[in-house]
C-alpha atoms as a PDB file:
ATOM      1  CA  UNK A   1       0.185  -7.793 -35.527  1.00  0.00           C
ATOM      2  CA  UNK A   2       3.495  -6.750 -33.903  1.00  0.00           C
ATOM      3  CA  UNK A   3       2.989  -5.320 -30.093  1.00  0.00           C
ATOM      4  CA  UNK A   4       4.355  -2.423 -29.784  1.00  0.00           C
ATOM      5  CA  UNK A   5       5.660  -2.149 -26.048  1.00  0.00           C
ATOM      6  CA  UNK A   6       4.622   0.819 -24.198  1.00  0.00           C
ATOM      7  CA  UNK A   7       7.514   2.978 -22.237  1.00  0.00           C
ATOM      8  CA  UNK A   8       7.323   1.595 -19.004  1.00  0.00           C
ATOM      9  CA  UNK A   9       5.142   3.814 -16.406  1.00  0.00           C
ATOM     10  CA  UNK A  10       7.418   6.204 -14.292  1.00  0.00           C
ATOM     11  CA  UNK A  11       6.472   6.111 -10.418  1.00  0.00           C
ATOM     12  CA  UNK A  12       8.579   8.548  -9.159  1.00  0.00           C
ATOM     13  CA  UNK A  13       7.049   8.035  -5.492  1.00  0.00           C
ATOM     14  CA  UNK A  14       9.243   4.447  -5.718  1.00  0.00           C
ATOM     15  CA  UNK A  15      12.224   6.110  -7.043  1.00  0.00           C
ATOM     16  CA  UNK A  16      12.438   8.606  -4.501  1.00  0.00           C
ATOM     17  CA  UNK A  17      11.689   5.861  -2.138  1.00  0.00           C
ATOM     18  CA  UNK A  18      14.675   3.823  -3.651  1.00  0.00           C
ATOM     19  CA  UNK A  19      17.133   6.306  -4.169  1.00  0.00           C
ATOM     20  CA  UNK A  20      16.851   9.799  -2.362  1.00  0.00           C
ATOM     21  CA  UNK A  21      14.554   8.853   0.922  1.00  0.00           C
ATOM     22  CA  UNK A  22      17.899   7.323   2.999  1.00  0.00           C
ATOM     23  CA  UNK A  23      19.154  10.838   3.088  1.00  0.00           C
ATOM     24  CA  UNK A  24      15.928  13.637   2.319  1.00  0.00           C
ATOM     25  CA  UNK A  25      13.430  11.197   5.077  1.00  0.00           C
ATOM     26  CA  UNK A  26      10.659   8.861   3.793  1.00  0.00           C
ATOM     27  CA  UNK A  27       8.235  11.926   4.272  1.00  0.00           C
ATOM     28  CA  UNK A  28      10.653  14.467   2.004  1.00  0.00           C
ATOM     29  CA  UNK A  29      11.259  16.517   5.752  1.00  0.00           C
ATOM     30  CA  UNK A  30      14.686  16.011   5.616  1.00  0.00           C
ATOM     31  CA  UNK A  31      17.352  13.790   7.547  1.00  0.00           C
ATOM     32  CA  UNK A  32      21.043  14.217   6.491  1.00  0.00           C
ATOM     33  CA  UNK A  33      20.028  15.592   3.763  1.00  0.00           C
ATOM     34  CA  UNK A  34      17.606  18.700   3.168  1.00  0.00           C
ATOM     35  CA  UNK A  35      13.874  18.967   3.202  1.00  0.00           C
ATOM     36  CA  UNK A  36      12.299  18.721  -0.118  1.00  0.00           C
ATOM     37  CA  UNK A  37       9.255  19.969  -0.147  1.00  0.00           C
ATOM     38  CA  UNK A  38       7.800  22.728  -2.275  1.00  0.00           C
ATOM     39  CA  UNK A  39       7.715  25.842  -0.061  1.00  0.00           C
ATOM     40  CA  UNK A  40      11.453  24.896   0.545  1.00  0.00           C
ATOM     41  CA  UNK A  41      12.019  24.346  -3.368  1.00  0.00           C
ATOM     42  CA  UNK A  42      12.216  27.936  -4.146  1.00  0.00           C
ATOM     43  CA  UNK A  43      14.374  27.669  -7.236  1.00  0.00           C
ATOM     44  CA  UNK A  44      13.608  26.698 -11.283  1.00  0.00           C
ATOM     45  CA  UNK A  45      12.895  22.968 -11.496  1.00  0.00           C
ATOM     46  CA  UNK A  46      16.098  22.694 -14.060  1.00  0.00           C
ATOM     47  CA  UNK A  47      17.688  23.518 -10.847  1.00  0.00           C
ATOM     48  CA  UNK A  48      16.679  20.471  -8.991  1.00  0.00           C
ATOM     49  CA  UNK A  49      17.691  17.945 -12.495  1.00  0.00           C
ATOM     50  CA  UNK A  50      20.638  19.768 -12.933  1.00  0.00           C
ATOM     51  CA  UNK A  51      21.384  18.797  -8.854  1.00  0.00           C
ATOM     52  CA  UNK A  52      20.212  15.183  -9.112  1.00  0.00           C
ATOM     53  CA  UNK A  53      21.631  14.498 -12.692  1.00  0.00           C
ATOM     54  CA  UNK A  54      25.306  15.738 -11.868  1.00  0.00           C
ATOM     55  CA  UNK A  55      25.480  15.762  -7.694  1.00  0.00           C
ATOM     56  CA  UNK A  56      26.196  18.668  -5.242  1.00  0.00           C
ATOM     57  CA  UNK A  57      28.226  18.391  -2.261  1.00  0.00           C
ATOM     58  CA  UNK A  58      27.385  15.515   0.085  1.00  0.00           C
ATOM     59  CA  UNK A  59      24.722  14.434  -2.735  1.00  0.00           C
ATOM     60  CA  UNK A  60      25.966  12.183  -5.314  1.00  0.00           C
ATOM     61  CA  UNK A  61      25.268  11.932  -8.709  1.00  0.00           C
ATOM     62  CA  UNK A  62      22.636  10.470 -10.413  1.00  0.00           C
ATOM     63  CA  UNK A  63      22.987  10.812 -14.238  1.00  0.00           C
ATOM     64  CA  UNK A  64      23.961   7.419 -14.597  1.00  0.00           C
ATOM     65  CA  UNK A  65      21.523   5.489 -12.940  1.00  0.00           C
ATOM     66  CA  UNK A  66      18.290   7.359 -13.698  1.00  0.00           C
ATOM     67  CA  UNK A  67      16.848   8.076 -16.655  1.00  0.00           C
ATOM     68  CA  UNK A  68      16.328  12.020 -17.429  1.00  0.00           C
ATOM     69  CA  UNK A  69      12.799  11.359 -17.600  1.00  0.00           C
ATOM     70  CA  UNK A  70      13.028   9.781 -14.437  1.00  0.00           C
ATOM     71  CA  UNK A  71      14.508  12.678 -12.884  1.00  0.00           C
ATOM     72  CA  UNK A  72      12.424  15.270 -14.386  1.00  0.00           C
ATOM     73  CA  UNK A  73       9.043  13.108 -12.926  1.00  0.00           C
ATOM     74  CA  UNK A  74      10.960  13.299  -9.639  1.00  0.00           C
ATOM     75  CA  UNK A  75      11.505  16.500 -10.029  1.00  0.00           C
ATOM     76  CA  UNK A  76       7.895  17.354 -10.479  1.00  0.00           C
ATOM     77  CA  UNK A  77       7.051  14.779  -7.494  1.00  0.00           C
ATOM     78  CA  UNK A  78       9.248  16.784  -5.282  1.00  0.00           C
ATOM     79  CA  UNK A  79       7.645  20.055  -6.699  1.00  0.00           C
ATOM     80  CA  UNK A  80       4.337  18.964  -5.463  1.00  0.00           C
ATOM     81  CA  UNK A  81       2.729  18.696  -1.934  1.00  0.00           C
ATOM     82  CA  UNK A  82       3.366  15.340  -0.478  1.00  0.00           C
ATOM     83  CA  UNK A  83      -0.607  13.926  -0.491  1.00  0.00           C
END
């Protein structure tokens, strides 16, 4: 029997790590960049792909390095308490 290879697992705790923690701190509270946390996440999480997909200001774009699933997991992470 053929194996069928599963999607890889998303972590989006290493991607943010990886990609977003130089500028929004290793604990989400912010350095150059802003906090992101979710009592300072007020907006629709379509927001937050739309930001991270296509840029904004200072932040640059990252539609063509991530994966849209991987930026709507990292949306969520950033949606949720850090633990």
């Amino acid at each position: 029997a053929e194996e069928v290879s599963e999607p890889a697992e998303i972590d989006p705790a290493a991607i943010f790590s990886s990609n977003c923690a130089r500028c929004h701190g290793a604990d989400r509270s912010g350095r150059n960049g802003p906090a992101l946390l979710p009592d300072r996440l007020t907006q629709a999480a379509s927001t937050y792909e739309a930001t991270i997909t296509n840029g904004s200001g200072p932040m640059p774009a990252f539609g063509s390095r991530l994966s849209a699933d991987e930026i709507s997991a990292l949306v969520e992470f950033i949606l949720t308490n850090p633990e």
